[in-house]
Protein backbone atom coordinates (compact mmCIF):
# COMPACT_ATOMS: atom_id res chain seq x y z
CA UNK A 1 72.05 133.38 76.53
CA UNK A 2 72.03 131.78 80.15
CA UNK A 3 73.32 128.92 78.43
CA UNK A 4 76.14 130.42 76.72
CA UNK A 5 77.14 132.29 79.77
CA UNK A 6 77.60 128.99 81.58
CA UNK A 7 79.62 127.00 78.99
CA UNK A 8 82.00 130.55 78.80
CA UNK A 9 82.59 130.03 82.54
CA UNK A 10 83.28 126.59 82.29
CA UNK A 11 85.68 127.22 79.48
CA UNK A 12 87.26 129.95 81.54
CA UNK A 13 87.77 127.79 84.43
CA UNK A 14 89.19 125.18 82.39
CA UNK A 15 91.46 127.47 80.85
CA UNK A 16 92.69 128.81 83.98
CA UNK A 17 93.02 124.99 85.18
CA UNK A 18 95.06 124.40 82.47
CA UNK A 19 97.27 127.43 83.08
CA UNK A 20 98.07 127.22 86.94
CA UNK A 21 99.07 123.10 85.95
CA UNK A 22 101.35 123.63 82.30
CA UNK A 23 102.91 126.51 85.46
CA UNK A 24 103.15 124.29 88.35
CA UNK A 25 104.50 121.48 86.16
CA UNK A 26 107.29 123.47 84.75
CA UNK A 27 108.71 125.44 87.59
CA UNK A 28 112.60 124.47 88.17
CA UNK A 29 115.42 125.50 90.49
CA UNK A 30 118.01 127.77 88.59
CA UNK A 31 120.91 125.90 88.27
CA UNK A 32 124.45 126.15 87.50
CA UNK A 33 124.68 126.80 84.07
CA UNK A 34 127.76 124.16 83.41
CA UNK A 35 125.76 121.65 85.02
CA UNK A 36 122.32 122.65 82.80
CA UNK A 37 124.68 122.98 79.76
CA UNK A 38 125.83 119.63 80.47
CA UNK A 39 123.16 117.34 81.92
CA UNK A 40 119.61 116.60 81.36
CA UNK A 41 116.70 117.31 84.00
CA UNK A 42 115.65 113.58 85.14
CA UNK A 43 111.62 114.07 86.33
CA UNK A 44 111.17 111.69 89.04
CA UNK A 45 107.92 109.47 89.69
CA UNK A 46 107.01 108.15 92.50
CA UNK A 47 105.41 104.38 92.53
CA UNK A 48 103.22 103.09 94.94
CA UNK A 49 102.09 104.48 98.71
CA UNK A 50 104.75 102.11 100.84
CA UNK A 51 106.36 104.06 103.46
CA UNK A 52 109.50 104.35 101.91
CA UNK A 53 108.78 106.00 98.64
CA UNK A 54 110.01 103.99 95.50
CA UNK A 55 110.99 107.05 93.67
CA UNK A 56 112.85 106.47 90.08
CA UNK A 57 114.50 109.16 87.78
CA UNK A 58 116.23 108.06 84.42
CA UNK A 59 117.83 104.77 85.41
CA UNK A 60 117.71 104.97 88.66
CA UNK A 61 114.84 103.90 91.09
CA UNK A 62 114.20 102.40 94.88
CA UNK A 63 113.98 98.71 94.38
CA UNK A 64 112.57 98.22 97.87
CA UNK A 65 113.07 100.04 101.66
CA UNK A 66 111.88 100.28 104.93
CA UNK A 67 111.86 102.28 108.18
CA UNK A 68 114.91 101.59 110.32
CA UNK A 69 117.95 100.37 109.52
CA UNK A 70 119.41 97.42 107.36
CA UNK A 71 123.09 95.94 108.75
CA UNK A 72 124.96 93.01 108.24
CA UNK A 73 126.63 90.93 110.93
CA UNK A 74 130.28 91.20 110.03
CA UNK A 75 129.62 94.88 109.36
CA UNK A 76 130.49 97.57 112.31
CA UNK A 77 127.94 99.92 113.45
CA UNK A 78 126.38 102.38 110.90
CA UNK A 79 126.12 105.34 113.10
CA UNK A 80 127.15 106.33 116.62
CA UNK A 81 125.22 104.59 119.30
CA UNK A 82 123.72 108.02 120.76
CA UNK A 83 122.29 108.65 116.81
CA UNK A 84 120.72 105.72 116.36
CA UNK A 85 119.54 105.65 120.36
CA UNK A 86 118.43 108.90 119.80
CA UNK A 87 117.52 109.38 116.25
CA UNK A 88 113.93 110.96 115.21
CA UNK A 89 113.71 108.38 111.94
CA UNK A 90 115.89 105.38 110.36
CA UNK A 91 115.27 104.09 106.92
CA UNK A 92 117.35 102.19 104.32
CA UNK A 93 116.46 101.03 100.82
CA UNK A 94 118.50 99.24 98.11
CA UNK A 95 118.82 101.84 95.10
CA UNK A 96 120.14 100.57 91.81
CA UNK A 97 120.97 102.16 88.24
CA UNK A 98 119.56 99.62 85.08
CA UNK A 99 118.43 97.07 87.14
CA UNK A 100 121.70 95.88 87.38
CA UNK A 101 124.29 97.96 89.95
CA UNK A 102 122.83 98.14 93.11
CA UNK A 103 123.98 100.16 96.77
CA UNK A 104 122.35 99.84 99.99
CA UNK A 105 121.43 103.06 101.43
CA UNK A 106 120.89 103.51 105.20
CA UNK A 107 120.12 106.91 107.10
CA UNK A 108 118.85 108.31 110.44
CA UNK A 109 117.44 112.25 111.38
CA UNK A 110 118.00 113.80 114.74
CA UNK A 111 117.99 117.03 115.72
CA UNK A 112 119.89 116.19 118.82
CA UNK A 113 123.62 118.48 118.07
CA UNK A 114 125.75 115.85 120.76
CA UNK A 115 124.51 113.24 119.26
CA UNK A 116 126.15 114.04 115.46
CA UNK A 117 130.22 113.75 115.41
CA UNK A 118 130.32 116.59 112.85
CA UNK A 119 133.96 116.70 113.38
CA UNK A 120 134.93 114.69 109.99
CA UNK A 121 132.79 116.91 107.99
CA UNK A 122 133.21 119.87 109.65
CA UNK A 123 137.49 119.53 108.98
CA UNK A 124 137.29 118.18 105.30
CA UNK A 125 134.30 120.97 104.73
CA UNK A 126 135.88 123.86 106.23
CA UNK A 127 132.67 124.77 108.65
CA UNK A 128 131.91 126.99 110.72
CA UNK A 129 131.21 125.34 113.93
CA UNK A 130 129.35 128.46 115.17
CA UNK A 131 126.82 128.34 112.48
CA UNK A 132 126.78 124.16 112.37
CA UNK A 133 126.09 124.64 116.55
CA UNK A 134 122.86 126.41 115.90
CA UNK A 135 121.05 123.92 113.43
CA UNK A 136 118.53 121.56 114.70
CA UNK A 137 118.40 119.11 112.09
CA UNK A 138 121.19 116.68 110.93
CA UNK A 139 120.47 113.94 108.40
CA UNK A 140 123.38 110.89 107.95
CA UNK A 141 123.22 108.63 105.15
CA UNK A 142 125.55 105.78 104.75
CA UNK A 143 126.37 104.59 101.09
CA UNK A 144 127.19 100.96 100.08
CA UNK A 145 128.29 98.47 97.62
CA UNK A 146 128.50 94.85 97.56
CA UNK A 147 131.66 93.81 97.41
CA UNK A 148 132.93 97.33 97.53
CA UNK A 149 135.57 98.61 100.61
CA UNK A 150 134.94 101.81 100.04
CA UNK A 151 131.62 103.82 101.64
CA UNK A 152 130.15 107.18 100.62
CA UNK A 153 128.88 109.07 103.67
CA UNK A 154 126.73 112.60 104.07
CA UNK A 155 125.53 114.41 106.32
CA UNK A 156 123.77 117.84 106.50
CA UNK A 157 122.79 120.21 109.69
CA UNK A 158 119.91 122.26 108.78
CA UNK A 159 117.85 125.16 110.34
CA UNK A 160 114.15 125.96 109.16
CA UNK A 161 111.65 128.20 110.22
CA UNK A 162 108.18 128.06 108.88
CA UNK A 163 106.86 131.48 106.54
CA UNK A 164 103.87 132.20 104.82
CA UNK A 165 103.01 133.15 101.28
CA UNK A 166 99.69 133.96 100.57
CA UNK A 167 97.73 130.73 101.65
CA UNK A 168 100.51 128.39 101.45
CA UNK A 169 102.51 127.71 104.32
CA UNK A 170 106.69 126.20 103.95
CA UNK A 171 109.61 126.06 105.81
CA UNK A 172 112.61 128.00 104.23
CA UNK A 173 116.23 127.30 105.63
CA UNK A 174 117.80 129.44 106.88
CA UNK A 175 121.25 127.30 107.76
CA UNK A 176 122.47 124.41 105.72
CA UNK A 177 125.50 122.74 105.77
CA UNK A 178 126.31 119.58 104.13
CA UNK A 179 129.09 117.13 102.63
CA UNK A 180 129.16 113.70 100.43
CA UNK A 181 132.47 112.19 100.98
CA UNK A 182 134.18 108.99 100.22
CA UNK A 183 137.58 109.87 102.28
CA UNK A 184 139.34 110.30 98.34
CA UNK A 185 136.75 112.66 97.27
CA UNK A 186 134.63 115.20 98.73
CA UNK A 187 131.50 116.35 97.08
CA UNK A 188 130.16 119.79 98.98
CA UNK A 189 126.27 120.59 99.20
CA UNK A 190 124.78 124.01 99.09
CA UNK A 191 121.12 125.18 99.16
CA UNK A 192 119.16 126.34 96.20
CA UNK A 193 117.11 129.87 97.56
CA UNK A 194 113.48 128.93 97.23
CA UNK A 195 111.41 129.12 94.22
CA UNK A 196 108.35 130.94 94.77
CA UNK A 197 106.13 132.13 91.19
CA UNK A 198 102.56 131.75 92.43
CA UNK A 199 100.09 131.79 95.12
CA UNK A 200 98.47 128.79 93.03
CA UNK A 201 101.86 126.88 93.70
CA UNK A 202 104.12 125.66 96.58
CA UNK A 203 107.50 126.98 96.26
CA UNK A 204 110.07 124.40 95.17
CA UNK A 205 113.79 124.35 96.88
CA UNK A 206 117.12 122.09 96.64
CA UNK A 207 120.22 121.37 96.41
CA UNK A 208 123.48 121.38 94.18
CA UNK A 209 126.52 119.28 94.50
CA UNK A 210 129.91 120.65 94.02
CA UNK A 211 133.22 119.52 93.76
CA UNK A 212 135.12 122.10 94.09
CA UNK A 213 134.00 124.98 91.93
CA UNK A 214 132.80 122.98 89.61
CA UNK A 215 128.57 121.84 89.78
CA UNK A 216 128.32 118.05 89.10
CA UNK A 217 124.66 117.65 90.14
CA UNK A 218 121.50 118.98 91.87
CA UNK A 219 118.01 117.87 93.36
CA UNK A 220 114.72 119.62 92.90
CA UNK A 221 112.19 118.65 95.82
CA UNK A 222 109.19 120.13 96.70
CA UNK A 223 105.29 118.99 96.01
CA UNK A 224 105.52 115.02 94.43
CA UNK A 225 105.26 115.71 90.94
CA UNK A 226 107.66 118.37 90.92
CA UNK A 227 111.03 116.75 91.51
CA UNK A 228 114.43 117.09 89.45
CA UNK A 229 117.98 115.43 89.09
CA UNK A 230 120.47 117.06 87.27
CA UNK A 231 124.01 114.85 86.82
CA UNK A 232 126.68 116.01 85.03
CA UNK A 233 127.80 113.65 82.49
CA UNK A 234 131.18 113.46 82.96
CA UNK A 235 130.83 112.49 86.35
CA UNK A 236 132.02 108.02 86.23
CA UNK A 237 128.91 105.68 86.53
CA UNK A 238 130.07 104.81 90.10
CA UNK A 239 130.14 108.18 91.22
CA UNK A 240 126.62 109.06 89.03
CA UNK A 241 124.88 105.55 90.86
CA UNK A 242 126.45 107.00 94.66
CA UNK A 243 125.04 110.70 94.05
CA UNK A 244 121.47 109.55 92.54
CA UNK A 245 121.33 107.33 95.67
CA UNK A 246 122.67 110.41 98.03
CA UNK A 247 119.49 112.69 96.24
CA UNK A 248 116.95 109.96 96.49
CA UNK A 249 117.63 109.67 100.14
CA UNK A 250 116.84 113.37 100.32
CA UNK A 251 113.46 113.03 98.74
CA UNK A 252 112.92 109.92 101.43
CA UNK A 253 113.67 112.17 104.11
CA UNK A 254 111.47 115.12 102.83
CA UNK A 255 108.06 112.56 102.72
């Protein structure tokens, strides 16, 4: 009887193992439903323990990367001196789509507000400098191709404050702001509310990308083995390859 008892609790337990993962595994954002209609979730993996994770979804994966940033001679200064003087982190990493198509990808995080010229975004974005003035966390990622004139630049200004949930811990945002732009086309970014479904879980959050009213991709971050690209398939394979790389810059900045 003792011994039957036992292997019923270990059952149990497994069970409820089993559960709380085939849960945790499958929680998602709730997405536009043009953009779930018309792309496919991409799970990403991460590979390895470097400092700059190589994360890959679909085609698309971090070939290699490092903390600060990666310039060229001939090429003019990525940032503004006072955000790279005064910037919290730098990374770049070379991203590419079939092994093939490459960009370089460099990006900084302050949280200093005179530092960021958010005047560019903040005229082709329509913000409100009132709410942009009261974040405390602005991320700038510059976008490029060999042999290509043309750069994709974002930038978002954040505010977070920390909140509890049973015994889990997160921050939530509570401000966001941010843009994708390539000076012909601008791609605006708006937070996903958080997903919270169990105290045996930490909530997931992200992003969507929209060009004009119209959802053409979105981000799922949150623990490692929970993270999600949606991109819509009509979107070009330029403007697929510059938007993957925009996202996995995202999930650099988050680890």
């Amino acid at each position: 009887m003792i011994l039957f008892k036992n292997m019923l609790k270990t059952v149990t337990y497994c069970f409820l193992l089993f559960s709380i993962h085939t849960a945790y595994g499958q929680q998602k954002l709730q997405i536009d439903a043009d953009l779930a209609a018309n792309s496919q979730p991409l799970e990403v993996k991460r590979k390895g323990a470097s400092a700059i994770g190589k994360y890959q979804f679909g085609a698309y994966k971090i070939v290699s990367g490092k903390a600060g940033l990666t310039t060229s001679k001939s090429k003019q200064k990525l940032f503004s001196a006072e955000s790279e003087a005064h910037s919290k982190r730098a990374f770049s990493f070379v991203f590419v789509r079939n092994d093939s198509d490459s960009v370089l990808v460099n990006a900084i995080v302050t949280s200093k507000r005179h530092d960021v010229n958010l005047d560019y975004f903040s005229l082709r974005f329509n913000w409100d400098d009132q709410k942009v003035s009261e974040t405390n966390d602005y991320f700038m990622v510059n976008i490029t191709r060999p042999g290509d004139s043309i750069e994709w630049k974002m930038t978002t200004a954040s505010t977070s404050k920390m909140k509890t949930m049973g015994d889990i811990q997160y921050y939530e945002t509570t401000t966001f702001k941010g843009g994708v732009t390539n000076g012909l086309s601008d791609i605006e970014i708006k937070d996903v509310p958080i997903v919270y479904k169990s105290v045996f879980q930490a909530p997931v959050y992200g992003y969507q990308f929209f060009q004009g009213d119209k959802a053409i991709g979105a981000v799922q971050l949150g623990a490692n083995n929970r993270l999600f690209v949606w991109l819509h398939k009509d979107l070009d394979a330029k403007a697929q390859l510059s938007l993957a790389a925009a996202m996995a810059s995202m999930m650099v900045k988050q680890f």
